[in-house]
Protein backbone atom coordinates (compact mmCIF):
# COMPACT_ATOMS: atom_id res chain seq x y z
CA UNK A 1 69.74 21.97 -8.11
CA UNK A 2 72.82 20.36 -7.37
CA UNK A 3 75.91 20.68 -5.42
CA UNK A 4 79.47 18.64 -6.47
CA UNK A 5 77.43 16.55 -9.28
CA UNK A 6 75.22 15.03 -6.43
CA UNK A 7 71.53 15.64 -6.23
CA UNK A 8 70.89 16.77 -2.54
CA UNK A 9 66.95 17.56 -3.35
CA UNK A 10 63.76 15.55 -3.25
CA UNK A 11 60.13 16.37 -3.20
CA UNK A 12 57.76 15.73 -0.29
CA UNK A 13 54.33 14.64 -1.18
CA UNK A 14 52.75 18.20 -1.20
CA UNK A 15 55.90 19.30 -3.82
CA UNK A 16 57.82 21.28 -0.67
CA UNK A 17 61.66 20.50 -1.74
CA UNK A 18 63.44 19.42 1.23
CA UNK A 19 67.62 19.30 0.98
CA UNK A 20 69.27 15.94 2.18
CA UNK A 21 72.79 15.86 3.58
CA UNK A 22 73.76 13.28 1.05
CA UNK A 23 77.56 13.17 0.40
CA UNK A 24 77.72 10.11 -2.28
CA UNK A 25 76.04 8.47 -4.82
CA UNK A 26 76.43 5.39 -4.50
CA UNK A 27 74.95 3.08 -7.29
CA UNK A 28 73.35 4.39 -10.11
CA UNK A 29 71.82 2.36 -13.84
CA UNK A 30 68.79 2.68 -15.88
CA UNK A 31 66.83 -0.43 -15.52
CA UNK A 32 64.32 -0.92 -18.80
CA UNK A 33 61.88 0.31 -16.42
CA UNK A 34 63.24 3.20 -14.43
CA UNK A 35 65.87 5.04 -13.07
CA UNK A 36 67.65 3.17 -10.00
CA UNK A 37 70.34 5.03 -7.57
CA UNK A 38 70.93 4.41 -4.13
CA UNK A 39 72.79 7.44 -2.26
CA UNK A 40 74.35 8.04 1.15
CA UNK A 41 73.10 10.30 3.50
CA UNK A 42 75.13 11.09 6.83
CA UNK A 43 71.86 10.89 8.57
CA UNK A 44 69.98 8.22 6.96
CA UNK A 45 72.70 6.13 5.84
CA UNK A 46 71.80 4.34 2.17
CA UNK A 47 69.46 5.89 0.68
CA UNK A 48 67.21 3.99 -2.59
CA UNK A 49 65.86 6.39 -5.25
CA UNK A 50 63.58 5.36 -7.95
CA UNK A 51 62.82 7.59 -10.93
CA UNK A 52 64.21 11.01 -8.51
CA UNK A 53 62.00 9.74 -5.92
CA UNK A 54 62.99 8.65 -2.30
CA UNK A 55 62.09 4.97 -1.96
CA UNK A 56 63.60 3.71 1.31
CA UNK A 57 67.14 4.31 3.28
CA UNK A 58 68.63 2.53 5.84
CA UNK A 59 66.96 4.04 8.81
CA UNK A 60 63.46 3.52 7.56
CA UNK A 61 62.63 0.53 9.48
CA UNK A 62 59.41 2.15 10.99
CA UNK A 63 58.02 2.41 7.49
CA UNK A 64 57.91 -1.57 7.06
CA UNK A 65 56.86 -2.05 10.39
CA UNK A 66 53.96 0.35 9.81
CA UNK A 67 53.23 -1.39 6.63
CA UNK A 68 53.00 -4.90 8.09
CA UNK A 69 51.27 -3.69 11.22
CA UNK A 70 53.76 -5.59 13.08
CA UNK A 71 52.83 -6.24 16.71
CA UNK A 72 48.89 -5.98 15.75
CA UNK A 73 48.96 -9.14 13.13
CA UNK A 74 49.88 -12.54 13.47
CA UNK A 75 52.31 -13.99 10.67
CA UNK A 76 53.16 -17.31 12.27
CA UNK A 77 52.05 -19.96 9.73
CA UNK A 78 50.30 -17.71 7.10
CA UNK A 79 50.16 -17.73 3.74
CA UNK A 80 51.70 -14.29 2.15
CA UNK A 81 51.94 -12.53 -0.99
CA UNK A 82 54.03 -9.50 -1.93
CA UNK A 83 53.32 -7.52 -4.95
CA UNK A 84 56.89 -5.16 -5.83
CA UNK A 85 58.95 -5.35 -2.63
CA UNK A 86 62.30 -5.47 -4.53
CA UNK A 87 64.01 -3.54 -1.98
CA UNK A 88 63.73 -6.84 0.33
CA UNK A 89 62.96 -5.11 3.45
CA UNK A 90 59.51 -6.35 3.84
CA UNK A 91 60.56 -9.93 3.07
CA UNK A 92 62.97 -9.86 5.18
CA UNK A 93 60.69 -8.70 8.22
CA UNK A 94 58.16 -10.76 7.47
CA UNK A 95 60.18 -14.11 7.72
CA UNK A 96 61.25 -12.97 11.04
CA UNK A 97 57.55 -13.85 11.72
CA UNK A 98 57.88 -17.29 10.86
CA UNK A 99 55.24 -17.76 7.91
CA UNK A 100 54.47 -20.57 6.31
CA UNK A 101 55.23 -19.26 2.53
CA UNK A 102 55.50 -15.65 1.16
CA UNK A 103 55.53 -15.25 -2.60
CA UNK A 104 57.30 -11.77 -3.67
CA UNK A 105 56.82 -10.69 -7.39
CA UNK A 106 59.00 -8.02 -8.30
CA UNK A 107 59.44 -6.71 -12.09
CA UNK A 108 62.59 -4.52 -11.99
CA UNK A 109 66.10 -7.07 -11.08
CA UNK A 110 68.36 -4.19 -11.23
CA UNK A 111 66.35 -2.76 -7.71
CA UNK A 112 67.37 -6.78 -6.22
CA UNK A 113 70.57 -6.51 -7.41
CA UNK A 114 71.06 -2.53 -6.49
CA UNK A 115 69.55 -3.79 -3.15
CA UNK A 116 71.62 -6.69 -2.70
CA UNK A 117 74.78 -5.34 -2.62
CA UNK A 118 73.40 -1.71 -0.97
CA UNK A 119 71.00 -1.86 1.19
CA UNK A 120 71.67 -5.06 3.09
CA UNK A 121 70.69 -3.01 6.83
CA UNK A 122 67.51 -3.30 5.41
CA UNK A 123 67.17 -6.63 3.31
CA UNK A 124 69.80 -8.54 5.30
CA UNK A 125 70.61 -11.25 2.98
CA UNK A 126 67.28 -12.43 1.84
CA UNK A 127 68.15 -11.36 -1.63
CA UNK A 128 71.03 -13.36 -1.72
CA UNK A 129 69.06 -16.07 -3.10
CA UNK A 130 65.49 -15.90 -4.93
CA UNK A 131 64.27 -19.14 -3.43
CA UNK A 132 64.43 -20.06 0.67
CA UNK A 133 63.12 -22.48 2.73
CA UNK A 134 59.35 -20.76 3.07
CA UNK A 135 59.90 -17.96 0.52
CA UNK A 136 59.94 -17.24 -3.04
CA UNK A 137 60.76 -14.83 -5.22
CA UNK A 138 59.78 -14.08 -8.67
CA UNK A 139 60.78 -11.76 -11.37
CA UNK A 140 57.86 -10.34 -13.83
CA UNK A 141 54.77 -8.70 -14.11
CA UNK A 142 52.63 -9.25 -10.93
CA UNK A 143 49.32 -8.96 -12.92
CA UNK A 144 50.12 -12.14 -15.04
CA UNK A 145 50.87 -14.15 -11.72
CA UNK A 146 47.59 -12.46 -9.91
CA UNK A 147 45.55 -13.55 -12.72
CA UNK A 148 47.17 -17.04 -13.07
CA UNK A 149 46.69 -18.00 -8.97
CA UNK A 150 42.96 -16.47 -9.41
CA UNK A 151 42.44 -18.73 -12.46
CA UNK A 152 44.06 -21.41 -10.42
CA UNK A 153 41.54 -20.18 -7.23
CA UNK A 154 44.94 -20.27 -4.55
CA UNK A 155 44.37 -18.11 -1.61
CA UNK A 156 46.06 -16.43 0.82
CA UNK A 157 46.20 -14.86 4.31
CA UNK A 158 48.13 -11.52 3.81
CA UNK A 159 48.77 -9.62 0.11
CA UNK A 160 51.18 -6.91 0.21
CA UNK A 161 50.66 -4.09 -2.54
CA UNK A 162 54.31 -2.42 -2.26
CA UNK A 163 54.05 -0.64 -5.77
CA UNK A 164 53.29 2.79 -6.91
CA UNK A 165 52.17 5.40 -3.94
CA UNK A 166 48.77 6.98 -4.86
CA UNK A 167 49.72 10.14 -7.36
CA UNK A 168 48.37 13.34 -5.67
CA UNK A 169 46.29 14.68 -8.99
CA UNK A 170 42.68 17.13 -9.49
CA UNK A 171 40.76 13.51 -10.13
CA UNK A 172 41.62 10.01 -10.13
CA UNK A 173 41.56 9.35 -13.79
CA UNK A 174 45.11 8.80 -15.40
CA UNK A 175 47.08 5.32 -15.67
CA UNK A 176 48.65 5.29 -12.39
CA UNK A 177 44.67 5.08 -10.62
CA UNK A 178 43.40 2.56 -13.07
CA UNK A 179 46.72 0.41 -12.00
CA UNK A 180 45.76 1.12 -8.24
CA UNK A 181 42.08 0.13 -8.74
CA UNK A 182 43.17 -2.96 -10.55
CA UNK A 183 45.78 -4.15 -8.18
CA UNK A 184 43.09 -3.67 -5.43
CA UNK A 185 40.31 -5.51 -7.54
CA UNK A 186 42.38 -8.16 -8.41
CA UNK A 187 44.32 -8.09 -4.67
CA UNK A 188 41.49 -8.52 -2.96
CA UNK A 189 40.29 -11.72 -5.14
CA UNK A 190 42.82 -14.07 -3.88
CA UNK A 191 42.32 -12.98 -0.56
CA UNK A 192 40.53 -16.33 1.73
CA UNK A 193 38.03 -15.25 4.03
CA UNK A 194 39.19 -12.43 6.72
CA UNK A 195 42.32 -12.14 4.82
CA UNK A 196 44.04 -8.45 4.43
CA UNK A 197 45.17 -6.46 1.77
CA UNK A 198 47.98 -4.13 3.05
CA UNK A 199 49.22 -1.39 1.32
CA UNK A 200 50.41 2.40 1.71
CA UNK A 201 48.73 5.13 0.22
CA UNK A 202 50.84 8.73 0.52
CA UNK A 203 51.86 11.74 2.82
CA UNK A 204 49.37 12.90 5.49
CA UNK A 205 49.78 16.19 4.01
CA UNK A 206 47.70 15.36 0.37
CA UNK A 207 43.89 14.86 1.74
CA UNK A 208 43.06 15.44 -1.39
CA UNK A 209 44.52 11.96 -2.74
CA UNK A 210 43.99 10.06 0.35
CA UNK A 211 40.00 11.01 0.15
CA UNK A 212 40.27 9.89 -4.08
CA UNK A 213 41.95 6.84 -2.40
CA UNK A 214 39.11 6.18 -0.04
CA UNK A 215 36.24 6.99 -2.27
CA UNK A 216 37.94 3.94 -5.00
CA UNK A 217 37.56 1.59 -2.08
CA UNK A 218 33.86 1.83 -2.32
CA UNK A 219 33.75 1.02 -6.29
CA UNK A 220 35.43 -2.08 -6.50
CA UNK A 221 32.31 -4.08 -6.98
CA UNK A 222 32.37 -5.73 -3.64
CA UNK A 223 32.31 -3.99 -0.49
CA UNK A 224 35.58 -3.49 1.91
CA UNK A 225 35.92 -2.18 5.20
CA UNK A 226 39.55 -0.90 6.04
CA UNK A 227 41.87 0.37 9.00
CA UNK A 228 44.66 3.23 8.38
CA UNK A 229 48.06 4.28 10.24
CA UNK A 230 49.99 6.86 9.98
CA UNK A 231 53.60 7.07 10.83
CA UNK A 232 56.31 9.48 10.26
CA UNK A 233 59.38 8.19 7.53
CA UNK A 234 62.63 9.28 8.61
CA UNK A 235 63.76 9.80 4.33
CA UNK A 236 60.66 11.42 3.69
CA UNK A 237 60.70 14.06 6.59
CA UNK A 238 56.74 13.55 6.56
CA UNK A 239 54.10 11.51 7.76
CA UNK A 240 53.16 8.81 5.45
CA UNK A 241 49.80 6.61 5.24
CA UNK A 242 48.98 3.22 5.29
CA UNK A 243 45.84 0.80 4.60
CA UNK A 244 44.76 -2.62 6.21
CA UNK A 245 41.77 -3.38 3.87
CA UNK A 246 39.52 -6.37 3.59
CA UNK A 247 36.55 -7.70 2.21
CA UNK A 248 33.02 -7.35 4.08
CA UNK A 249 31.43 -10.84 4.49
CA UNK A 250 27.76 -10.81 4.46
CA UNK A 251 27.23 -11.57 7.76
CA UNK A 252 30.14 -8.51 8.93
């Protein structure tokens, strides 16, 4: 469905179609890994879309705040990790909190750049350059650098899984929830003691997924405890989910 050559029509999480006011599209190339456009909506101002899907837009600020649990953890001098991210917004809250290093592996440079130039009320200029004073970041596959720090035994106070939302299917068995149970095994490994892995899951409206979610957390291996939010995304006209998880210690 679309209107002048622009696609006004997105999915929610339960497959309702919800129409956008978007008058522009705004950037728009097919990175080797997906498709990347960023649109303008008169209400939402930029708006990024990955693969048809609404990512983040300019008035989304409650979603990263929600995702860092900002106000209920400290970031002053910590250690940080960011898996995907390549919007910048999350960097660029985080080093409001003064850390002492965040490390932000992203695979897809056309996002950055598409980012860089687009969405700068969200990223501010922290993707002008891919090294700072306490920050870092890397282009590539964030499995090869997980499994390089494990080998390498670094840990860290915070990891940030800012990837793929949790796919709202009958079971969790496809390629999408053996990358989520990986990232969390792997996540969690590099975490030092009390650390937290923080991550969102989907829309409030798919129990379904969220409960699949939930029951992977108890077959890691190891055994987590976790804390969940819920906040409501201005793009996504929905309430969205998000996980503080972290490793039990055997006297917890």
């Amino acid at each position: 469905m679309r209107r002048g050559g622009i696609n006004r029509y997105y999915p929610t999480s339960d497959e309702r179609i919800l129409e956008y006011d978007i008058d522009a599209l705004v950037f728009e190339e097919k990175s080797p890994y997906q498709k990347v456009q960023i649109v303008h909506s008169r209400t939402l101002g930029n708006m990024l879309i990955l693969d048809g899907l609404q990512n983040l837009s300019d008035r989304d600020l409650i979603y990263t705040e929600t995702l860092m649990q900002r106000g209920k953890e400290s970031y002053t001098g910590k250690e940080i990790v960011i898996l995907g991210g390549g919007d910048g917004a999350l960097l660029h809250e985080l080093l409001k909190e003064n850390p002492k290093h965040v490390l932000m592996f992203e695979l897809d440079e056309v996002v950055i750049r598409a980012c860089r130039m687009h969405m700068r009320e969200c990223c501010g200029d922290v993707l002008d350059s891919m090294k700072g004073p306490n920050y870092e970041i890397i282009l590539g596959d964030c499995m090869t650098s997980l499994e390089a720090m494990i080998k390498e035994n670094k840990k860290f106070d915070y990891v940030f899984g800012d990837l793929t939302d949790v796919p709202v299917t009958p079971t969790p068995q496809n390629e999408i929830w053996d990358f989520i149970r990986l990232i969390l095994k792997t996540s969690i490994k590099i975490l030092k003691p009390g650390g937290k892995y923080m991550t969102h899951c989907c829309g409030a409206a798919c129990p379904g997924a969220v409960k699949m979610f939930e029951e992977q957390l108890s077959s890691l291996g190891f055994e987590v405890d976790y804390t969940k939010a819920t906040a409501f995304i201005p793009s996504f006209l929905e309430d969205w989910l998000f996980y503080q998880i972290w490793k039990k210690e055997k006297d917890d």
